[in-house]
PDB file of N, CA and C in Angstrom:
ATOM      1  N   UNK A   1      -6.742  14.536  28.009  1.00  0.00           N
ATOM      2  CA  UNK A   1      -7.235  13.605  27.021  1.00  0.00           C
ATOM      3  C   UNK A   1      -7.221  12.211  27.632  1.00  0.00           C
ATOM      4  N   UNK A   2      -8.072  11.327  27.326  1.00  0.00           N
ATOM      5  CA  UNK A   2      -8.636  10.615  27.971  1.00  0.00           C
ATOM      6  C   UNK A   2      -7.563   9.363  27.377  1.00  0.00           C
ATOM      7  N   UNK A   3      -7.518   8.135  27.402  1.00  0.00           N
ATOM      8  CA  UNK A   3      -6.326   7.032  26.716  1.00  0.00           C
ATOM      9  C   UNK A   3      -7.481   6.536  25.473  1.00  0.00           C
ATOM     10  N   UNK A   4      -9.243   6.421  25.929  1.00  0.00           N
ATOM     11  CA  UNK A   4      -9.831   5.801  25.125  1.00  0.00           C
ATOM     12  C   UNK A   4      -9.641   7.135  23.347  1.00  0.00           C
ATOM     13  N   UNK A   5      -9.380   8.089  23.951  1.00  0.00           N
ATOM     14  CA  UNK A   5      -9.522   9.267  22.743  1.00  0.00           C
ATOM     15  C   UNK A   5      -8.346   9.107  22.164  1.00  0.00           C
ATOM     16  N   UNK A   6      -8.497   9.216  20.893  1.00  0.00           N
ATOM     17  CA  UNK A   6      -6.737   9.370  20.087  1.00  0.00           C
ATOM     18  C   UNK A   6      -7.604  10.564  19.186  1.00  0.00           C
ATOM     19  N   UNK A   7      -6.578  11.032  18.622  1.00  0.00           N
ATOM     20  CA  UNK A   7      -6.855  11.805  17.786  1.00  0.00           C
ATOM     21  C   UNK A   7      -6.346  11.627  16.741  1.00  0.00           C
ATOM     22  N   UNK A   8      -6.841  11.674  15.607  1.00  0.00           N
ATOM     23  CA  UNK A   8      -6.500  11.416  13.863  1.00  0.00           C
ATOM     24  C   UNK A   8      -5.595  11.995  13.283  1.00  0.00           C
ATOM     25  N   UNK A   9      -4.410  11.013  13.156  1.00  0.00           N
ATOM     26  CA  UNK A   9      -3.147  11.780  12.517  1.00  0.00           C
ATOM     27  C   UNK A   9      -3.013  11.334  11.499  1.00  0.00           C
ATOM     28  N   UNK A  10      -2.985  12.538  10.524  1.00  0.00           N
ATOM     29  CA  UNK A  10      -2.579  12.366   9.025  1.00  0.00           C
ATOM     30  C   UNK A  10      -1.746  11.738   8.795  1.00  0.00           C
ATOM     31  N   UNK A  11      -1.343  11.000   7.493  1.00  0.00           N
ATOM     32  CA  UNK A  11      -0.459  10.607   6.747  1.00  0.00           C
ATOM     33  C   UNK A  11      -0.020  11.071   5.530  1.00  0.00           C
ATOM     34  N   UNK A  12       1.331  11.129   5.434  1.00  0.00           N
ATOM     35  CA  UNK A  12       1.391  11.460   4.170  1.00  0.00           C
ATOM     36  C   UNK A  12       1.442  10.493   2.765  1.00  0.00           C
ATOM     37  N   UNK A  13       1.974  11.019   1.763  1.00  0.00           N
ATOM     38  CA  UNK A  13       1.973   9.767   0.499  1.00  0.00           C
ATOM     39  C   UNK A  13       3.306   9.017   0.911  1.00  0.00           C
ATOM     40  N   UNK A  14       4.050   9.591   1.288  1.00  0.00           N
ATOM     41  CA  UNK A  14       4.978   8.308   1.647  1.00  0.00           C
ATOM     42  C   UNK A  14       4.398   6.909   2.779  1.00  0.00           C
ATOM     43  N   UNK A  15       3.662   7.525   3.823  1.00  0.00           N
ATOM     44  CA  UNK A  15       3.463   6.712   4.781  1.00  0.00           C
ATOM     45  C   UNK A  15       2.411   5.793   3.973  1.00  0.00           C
ATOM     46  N   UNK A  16       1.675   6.561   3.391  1.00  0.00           N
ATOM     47  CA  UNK A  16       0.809   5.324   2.741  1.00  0.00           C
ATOM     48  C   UNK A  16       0.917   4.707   1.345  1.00  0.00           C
ATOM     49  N   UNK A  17       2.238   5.269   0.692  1.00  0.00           N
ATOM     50  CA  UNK A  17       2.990   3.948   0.026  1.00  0.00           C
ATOM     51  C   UNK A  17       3.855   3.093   1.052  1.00  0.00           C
ATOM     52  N   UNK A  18       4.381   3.263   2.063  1.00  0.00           N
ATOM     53  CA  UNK A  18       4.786   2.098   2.863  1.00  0.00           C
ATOM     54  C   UNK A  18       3.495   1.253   3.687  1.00  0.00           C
ATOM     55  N   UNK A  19       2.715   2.008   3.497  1.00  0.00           N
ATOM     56  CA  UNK A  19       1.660   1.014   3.876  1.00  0.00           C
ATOM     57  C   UNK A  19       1.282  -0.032   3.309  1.00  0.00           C
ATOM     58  N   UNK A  20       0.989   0.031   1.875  1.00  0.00           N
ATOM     59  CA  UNK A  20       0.149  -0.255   1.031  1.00  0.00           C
ATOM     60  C   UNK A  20       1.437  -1.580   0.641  1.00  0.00           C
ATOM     61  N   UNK A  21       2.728  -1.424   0.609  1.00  0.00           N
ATOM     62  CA  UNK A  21       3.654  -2.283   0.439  1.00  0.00           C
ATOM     63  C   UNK A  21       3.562  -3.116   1.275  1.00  0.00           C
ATOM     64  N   UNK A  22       3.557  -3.025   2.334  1.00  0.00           N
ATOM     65  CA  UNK A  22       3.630  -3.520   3.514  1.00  0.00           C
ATOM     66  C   UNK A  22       2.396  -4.473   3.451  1.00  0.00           C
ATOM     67  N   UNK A  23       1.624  -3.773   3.248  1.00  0.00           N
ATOM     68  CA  UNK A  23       0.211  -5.113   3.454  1.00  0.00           C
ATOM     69  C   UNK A  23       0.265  -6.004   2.548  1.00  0.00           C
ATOM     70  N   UNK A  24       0.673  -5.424   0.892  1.00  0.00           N
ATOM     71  CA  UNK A  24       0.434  -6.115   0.015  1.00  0.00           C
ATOM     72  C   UNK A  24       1.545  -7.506   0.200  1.00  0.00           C
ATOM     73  N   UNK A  25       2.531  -7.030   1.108  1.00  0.00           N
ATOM     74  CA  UNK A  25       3.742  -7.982   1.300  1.00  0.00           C
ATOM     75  C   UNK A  25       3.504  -9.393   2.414  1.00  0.00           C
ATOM     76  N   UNK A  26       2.141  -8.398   3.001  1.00  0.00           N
ATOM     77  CA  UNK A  26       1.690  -9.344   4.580  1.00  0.00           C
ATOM     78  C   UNK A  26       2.588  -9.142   5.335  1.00  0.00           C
ATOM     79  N   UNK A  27       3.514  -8.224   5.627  1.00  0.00           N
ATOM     80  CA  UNK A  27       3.726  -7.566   6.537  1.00  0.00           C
ATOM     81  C   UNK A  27       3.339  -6.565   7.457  1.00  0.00           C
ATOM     82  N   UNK A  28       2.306  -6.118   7.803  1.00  0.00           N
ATOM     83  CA  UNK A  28       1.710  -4.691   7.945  1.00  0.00           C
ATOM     84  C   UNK A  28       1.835  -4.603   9.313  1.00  0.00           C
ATOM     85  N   UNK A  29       2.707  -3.878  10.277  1.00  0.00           N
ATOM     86  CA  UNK A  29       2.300  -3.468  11.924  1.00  0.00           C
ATOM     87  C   UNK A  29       0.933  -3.640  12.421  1.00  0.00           C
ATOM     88  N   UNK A  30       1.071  -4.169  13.395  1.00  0.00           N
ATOM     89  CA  UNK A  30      -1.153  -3.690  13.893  1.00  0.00           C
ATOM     90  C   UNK A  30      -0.992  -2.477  13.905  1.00  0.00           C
ATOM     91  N   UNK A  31       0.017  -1.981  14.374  1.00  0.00           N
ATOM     92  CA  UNK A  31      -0.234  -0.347  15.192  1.00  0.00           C
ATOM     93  C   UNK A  31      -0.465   0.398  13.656  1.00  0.00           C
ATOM     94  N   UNK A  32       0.004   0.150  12.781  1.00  0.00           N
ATOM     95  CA  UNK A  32       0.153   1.082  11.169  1.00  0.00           C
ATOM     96  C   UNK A  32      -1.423   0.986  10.570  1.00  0.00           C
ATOM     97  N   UNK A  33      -1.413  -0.055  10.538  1.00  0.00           N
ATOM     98  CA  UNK A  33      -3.046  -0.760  10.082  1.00  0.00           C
ATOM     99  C   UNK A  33      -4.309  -0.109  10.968  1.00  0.00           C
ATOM    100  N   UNK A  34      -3.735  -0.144  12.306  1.00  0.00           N
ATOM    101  CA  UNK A  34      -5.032   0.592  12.890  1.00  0.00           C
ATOM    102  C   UNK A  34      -4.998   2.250  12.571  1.00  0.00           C
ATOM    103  N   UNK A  35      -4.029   2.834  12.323  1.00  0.00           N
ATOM    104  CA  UNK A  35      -3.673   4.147  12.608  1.00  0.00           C
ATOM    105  C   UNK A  35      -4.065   4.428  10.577  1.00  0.00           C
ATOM    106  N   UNK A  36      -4.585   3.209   9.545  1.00  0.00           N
ATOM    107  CA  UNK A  36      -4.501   3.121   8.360  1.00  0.00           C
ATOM    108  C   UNK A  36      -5.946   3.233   8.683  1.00  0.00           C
ATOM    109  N   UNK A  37      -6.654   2.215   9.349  1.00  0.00           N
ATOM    110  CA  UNK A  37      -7.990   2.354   9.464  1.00  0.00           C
ATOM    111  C   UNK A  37      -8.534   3.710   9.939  1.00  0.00           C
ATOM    112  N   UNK A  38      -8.224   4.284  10.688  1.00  0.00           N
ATOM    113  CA  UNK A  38      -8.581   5.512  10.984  1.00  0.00           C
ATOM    114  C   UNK A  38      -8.873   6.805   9.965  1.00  0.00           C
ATOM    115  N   UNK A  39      -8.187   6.838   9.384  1.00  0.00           N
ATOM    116  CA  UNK A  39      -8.357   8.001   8.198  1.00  0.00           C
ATOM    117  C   UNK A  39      -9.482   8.463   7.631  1.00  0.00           C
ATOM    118  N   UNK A  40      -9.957   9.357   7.397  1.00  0.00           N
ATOM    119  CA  UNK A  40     -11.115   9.743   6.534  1.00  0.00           C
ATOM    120  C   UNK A  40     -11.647   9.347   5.858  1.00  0.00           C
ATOM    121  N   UNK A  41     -10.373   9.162   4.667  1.00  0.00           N
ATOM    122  CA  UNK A  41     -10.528   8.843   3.350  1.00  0.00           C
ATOM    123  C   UNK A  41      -9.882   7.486   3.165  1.00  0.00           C
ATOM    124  N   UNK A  42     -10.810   6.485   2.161  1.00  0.00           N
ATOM    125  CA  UNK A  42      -9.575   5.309   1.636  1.00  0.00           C
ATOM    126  C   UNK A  42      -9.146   5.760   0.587  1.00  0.00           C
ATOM    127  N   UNK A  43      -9.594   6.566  -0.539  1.00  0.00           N
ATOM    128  CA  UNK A  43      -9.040   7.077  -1.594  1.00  0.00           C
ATOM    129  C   UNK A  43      -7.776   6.966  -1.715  1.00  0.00           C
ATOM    130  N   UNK A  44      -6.546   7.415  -1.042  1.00  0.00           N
ATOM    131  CA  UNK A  44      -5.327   7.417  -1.325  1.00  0.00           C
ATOM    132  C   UNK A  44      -4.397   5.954  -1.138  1.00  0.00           C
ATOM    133  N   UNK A  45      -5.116   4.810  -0.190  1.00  0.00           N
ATOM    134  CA  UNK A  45      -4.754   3.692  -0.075  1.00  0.00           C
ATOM    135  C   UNK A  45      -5.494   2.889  -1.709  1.00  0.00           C
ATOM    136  N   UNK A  46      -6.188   3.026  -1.682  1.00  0.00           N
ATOM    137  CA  UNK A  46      -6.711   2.485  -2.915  1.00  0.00           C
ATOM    138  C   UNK A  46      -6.080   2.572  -4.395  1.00  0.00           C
ATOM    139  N   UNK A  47      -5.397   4.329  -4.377  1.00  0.00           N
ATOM    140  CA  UNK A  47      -4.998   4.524  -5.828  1.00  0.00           C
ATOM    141  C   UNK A  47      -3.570   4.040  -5.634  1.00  0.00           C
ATOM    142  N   UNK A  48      -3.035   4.007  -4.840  1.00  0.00           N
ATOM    143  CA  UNK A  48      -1.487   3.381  -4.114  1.00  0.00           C
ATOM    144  C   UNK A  48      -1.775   2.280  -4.791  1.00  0.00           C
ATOM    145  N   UNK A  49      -2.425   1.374  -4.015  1.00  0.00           N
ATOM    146  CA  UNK A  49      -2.574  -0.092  -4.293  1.00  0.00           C
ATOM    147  C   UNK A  49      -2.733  -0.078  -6.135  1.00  0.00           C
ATOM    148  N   UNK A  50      -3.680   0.571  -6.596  1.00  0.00           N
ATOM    149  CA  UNK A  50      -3.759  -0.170  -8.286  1.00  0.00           C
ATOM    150  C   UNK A  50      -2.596   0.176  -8.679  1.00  0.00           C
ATOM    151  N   UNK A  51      -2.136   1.450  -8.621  1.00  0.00           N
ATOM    152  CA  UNK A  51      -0.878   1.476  -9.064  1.00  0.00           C
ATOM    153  C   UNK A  51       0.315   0.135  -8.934  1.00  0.00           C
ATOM    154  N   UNK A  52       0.644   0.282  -7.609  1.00  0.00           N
ATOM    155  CA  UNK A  52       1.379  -1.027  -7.206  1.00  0.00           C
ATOM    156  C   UNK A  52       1.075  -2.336  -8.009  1.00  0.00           C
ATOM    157  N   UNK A  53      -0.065  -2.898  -8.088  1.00  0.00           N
ATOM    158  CA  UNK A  53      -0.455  -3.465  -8.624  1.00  0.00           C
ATOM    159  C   UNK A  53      -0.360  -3.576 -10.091  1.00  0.00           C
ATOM    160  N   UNK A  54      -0.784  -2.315 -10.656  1.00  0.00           N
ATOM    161  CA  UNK A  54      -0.484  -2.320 -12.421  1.00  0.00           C
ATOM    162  C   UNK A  54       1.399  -2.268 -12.485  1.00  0.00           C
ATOM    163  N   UNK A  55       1.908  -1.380 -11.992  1.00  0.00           N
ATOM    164  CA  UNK A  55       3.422  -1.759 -11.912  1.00  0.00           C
ATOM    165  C   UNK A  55       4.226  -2.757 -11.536  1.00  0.00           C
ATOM    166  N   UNK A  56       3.530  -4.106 -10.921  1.00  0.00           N
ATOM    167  CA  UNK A  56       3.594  -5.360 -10.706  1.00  0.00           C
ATOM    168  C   UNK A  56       3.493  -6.320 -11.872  1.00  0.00           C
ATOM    169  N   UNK A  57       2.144  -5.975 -12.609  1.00  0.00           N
ATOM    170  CA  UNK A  57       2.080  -6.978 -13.324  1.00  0.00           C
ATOM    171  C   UNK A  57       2.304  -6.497 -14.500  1.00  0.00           C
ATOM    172  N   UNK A  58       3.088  -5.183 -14.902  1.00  0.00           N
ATOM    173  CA  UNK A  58       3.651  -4.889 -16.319  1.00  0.00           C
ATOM    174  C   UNK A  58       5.157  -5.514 -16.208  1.00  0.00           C
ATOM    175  N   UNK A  59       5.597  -5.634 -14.309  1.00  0.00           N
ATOM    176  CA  UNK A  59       7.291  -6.080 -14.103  1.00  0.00           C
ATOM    177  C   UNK A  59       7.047  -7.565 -14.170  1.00  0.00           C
ATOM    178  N   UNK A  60       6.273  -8.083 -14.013  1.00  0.00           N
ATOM    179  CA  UNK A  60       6.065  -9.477 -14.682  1.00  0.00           C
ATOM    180  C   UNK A  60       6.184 -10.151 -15.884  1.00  0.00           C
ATOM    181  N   UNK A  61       5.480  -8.559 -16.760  1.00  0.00           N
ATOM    182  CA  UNK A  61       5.413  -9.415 -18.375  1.00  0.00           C
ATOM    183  C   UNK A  61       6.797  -9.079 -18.973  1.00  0.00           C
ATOM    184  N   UNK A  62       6.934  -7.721 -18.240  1.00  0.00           N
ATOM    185  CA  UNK A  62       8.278  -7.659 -18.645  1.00  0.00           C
ATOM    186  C   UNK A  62       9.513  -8.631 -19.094  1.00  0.00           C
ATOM    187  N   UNK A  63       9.489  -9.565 -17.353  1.00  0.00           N
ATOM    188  CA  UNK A  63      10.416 -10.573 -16.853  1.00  0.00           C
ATOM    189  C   UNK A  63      10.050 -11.762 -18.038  1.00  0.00           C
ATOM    190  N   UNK A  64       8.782 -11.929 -17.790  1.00  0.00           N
ATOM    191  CA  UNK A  64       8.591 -13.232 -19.018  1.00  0.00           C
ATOM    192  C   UNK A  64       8.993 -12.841 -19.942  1.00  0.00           C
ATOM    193  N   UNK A  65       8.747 -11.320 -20.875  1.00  0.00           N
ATOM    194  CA  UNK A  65       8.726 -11.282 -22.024  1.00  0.00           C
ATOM    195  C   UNK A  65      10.860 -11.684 -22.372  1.00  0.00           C
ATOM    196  N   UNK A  66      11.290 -11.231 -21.452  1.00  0.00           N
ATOM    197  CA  UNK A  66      12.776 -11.601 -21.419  1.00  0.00           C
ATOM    198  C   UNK A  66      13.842 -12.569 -21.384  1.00  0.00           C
ATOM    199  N   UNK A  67      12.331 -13.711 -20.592  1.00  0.00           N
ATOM    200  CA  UNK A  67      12.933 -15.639 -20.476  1.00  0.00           C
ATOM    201  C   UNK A  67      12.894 -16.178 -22.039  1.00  0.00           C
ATOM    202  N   UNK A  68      11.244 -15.701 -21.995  1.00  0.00           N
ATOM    203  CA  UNK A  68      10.479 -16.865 -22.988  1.00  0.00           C
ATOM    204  C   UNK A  68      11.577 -16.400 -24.534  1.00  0.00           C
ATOM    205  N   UNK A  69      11.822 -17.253 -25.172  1.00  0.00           N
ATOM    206  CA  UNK A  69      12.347 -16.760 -26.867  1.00  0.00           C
ATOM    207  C   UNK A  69      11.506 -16.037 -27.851  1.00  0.00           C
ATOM    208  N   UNK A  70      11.997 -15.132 -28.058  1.00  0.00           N
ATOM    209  CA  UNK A  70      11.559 -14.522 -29.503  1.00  0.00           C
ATOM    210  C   UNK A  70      10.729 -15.517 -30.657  1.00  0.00           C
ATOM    211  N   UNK A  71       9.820 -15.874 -31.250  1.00  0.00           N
ATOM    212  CA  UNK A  71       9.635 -16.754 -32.346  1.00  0.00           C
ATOM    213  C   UNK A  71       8.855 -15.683 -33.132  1.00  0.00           C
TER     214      UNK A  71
END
């Protein structure tokens, strides 16, 4: 095998919930990101992310709903 050839290695759902953290954090490896770009599918980075995302901003209203006072 040649160095220019790699071959496409799966990920699983863990690797691409640490991905998806990771970027969203601006942390992301090059080496993870390129080996993220590679994949078939974005489907599973995508539903990661809204999730993350909707579980973000329900732990938000949460937090406010807990500062702000009752009236």
């Amino acid at each position: 095998m040649h160095d220019t050839e790699q071959k496409e290695e799966k990920v699983t759902i863990w690797e691409v919930v640490k991905s998806v953290f990771a970027a969203m954090l601006g942390v992301q490896s090059d080496k993870n990101r390129q080996r993220d770009f590679k994949q078939s599918s974005m489907l599973p980075y995508i539903l990661v992310g809204v999730v993350f995302v909707v579980l973000f901003v329900v732990g938000l209203i949460g937090v406010v709903s807990l500062i702000m006072p009752n009236e």
